[in-house]
N, C-alpha and C. Protein backbone atom coordinates (compact mmCIF):
# COMPACT_ATOMS: atom_id res chain seq x y z
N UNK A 1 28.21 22.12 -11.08
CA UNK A 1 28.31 20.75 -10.59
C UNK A 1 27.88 20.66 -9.13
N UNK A 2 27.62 21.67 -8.60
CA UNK A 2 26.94 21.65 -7.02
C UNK A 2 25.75 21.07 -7.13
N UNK A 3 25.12 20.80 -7.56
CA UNK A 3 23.90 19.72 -7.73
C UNK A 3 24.37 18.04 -7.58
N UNK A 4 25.19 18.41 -8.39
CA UNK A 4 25.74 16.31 -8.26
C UNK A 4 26.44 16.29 -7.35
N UNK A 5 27.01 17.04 -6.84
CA UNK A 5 27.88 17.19 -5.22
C UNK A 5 26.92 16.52 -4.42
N UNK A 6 26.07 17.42 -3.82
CA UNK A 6 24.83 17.10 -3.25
C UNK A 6 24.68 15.97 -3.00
N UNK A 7 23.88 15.47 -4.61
CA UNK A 7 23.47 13.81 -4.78
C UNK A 7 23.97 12.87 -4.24
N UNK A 8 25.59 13.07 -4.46
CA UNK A 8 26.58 11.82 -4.41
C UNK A 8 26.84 11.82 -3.01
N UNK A 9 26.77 12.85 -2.39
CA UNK A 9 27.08 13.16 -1.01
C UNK A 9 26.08 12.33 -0.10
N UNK A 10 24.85 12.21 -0.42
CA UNK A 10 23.55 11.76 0.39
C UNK A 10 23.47 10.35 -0.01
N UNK A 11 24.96 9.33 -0.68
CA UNK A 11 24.37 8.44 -0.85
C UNK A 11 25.56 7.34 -0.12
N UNK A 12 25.23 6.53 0.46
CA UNK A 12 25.52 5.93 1.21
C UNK A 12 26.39 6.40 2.28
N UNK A 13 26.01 7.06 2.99
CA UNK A 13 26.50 7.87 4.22
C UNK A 13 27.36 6.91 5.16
N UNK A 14 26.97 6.29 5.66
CA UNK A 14 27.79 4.86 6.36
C UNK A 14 29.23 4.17 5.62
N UNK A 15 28.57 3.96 4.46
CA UNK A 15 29.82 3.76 3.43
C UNK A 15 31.09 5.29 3.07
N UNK A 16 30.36 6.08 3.35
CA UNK A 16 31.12 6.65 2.91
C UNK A 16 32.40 7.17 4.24
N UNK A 17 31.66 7.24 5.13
CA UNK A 17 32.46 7.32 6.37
C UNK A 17 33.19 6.41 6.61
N UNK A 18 32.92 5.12 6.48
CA UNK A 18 33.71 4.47 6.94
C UNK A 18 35.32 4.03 5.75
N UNK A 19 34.93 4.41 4.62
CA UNK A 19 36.03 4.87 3.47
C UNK A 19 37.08 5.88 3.86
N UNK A 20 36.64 7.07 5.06
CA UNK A 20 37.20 7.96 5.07
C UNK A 20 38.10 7.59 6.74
N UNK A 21 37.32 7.00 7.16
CA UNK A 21 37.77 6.74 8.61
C UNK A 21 38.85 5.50 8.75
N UNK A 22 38.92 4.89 7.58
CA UNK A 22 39.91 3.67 6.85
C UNK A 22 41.05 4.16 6.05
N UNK A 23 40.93 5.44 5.63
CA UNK A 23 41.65 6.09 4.80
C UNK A 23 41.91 5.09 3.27
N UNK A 24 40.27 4.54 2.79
CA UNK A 24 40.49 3.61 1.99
C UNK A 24 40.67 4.31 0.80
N UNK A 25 40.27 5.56 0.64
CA UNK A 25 40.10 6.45 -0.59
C UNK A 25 39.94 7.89 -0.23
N UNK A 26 40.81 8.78 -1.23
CA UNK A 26 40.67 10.26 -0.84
C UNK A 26 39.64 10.77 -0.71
N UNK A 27 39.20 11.62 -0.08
CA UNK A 27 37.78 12.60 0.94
C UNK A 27 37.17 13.16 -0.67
N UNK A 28 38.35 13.59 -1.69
CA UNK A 28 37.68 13.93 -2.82
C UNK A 28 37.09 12.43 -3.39
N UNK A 29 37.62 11.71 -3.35
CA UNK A 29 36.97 10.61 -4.37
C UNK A 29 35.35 9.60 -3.42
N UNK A 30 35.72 10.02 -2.67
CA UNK A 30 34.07 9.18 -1.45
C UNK A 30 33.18 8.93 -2.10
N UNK A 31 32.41 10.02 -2.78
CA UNK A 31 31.49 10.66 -2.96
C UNK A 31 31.04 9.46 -4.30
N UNK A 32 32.48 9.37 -5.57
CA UNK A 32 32.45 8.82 -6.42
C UNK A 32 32.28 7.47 -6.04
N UNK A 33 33.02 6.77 -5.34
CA UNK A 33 32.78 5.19 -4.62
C UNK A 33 31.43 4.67 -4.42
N UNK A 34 30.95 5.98 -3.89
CA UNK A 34 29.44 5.74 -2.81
C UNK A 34 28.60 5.55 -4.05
N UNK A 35 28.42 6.48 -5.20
CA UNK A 35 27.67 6.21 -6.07
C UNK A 35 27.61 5.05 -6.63
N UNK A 36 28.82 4.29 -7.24
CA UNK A 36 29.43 3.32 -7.63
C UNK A 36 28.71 2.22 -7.19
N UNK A 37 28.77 2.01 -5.85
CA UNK A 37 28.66 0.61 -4.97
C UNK A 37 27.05 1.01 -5.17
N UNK A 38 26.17 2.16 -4.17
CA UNK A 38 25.08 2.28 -4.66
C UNK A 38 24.51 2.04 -6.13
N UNK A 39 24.88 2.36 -6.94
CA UNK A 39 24.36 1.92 -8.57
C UNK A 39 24.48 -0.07 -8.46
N UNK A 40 25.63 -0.22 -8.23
CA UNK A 40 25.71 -2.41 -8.28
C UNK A 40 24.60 -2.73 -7.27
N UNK A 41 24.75 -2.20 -5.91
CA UNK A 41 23.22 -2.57 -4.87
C UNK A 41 21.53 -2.50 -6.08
N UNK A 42 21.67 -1.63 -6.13
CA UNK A 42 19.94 -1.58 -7.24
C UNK A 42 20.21 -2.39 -8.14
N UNK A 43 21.04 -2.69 -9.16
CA UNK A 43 21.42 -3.66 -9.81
C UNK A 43 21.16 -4.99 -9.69
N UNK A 44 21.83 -5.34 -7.92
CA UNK A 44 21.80 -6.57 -7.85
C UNK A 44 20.34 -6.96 -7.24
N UNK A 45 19.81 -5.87 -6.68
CA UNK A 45 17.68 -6.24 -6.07
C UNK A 45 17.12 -6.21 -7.51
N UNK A 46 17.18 -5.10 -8.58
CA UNK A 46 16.27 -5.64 -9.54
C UNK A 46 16.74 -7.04 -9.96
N UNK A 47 18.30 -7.69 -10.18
CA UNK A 47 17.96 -9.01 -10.44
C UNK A 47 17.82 -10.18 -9.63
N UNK A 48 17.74 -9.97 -8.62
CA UNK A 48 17.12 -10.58 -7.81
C UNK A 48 18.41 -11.64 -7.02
N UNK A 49 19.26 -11.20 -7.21
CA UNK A 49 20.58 -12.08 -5.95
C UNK A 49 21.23 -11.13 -5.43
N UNK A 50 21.70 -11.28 -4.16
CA UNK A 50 22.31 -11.02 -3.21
C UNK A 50 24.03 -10.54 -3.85
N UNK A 51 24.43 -9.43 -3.47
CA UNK A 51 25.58 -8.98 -3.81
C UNK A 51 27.03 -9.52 -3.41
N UNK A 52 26.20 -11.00 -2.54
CA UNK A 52 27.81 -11.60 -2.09
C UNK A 52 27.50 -13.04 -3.53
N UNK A 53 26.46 -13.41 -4.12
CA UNK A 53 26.65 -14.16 -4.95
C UNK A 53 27.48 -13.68 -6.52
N UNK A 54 27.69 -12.17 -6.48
CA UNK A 54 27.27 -11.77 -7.87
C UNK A 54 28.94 -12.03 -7.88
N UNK A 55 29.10 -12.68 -9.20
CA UNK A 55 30.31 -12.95 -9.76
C UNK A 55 30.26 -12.20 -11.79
N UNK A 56 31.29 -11.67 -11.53
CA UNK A 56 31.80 -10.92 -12.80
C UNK A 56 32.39 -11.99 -13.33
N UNK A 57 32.06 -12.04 -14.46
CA UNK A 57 32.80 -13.42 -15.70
C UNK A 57 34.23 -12.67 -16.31
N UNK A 58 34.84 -13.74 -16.22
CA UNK A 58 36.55 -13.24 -16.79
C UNK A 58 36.65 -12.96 -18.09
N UNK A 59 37.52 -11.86 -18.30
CA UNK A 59 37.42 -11.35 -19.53
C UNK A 59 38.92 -12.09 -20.20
């Protein structure tokens, strides 16, 4: 799994610091967040709105 370490590590660097410097989430889980939020960002440019419009429909 040192390969996806890596990955997850190099992705949103800013975000991820500032998760850790907030103590918003454990130093183990960062890594997982960063991917997370990164995956909805590409999401929301291929469809073409802005990530403060995007609303999730109630289940």
């Amino acid at each position: 799994m040192g390969k996806m370490e890596t990955t997850l590590d190099d992705k949103l660097p800013a975000f991820q610091k500032y998760l850790l410097e907030k103590n918003l989430a454990p130093a183990k889980n960062v890594p997982f967040y960063a991917h997370w939020v990164s995956r909805f960002l590409d999401y929301a440019r291929r469809n073409e709105f802005s990530a403060l419009e995007y609303q999730e429909a109630a289940v």
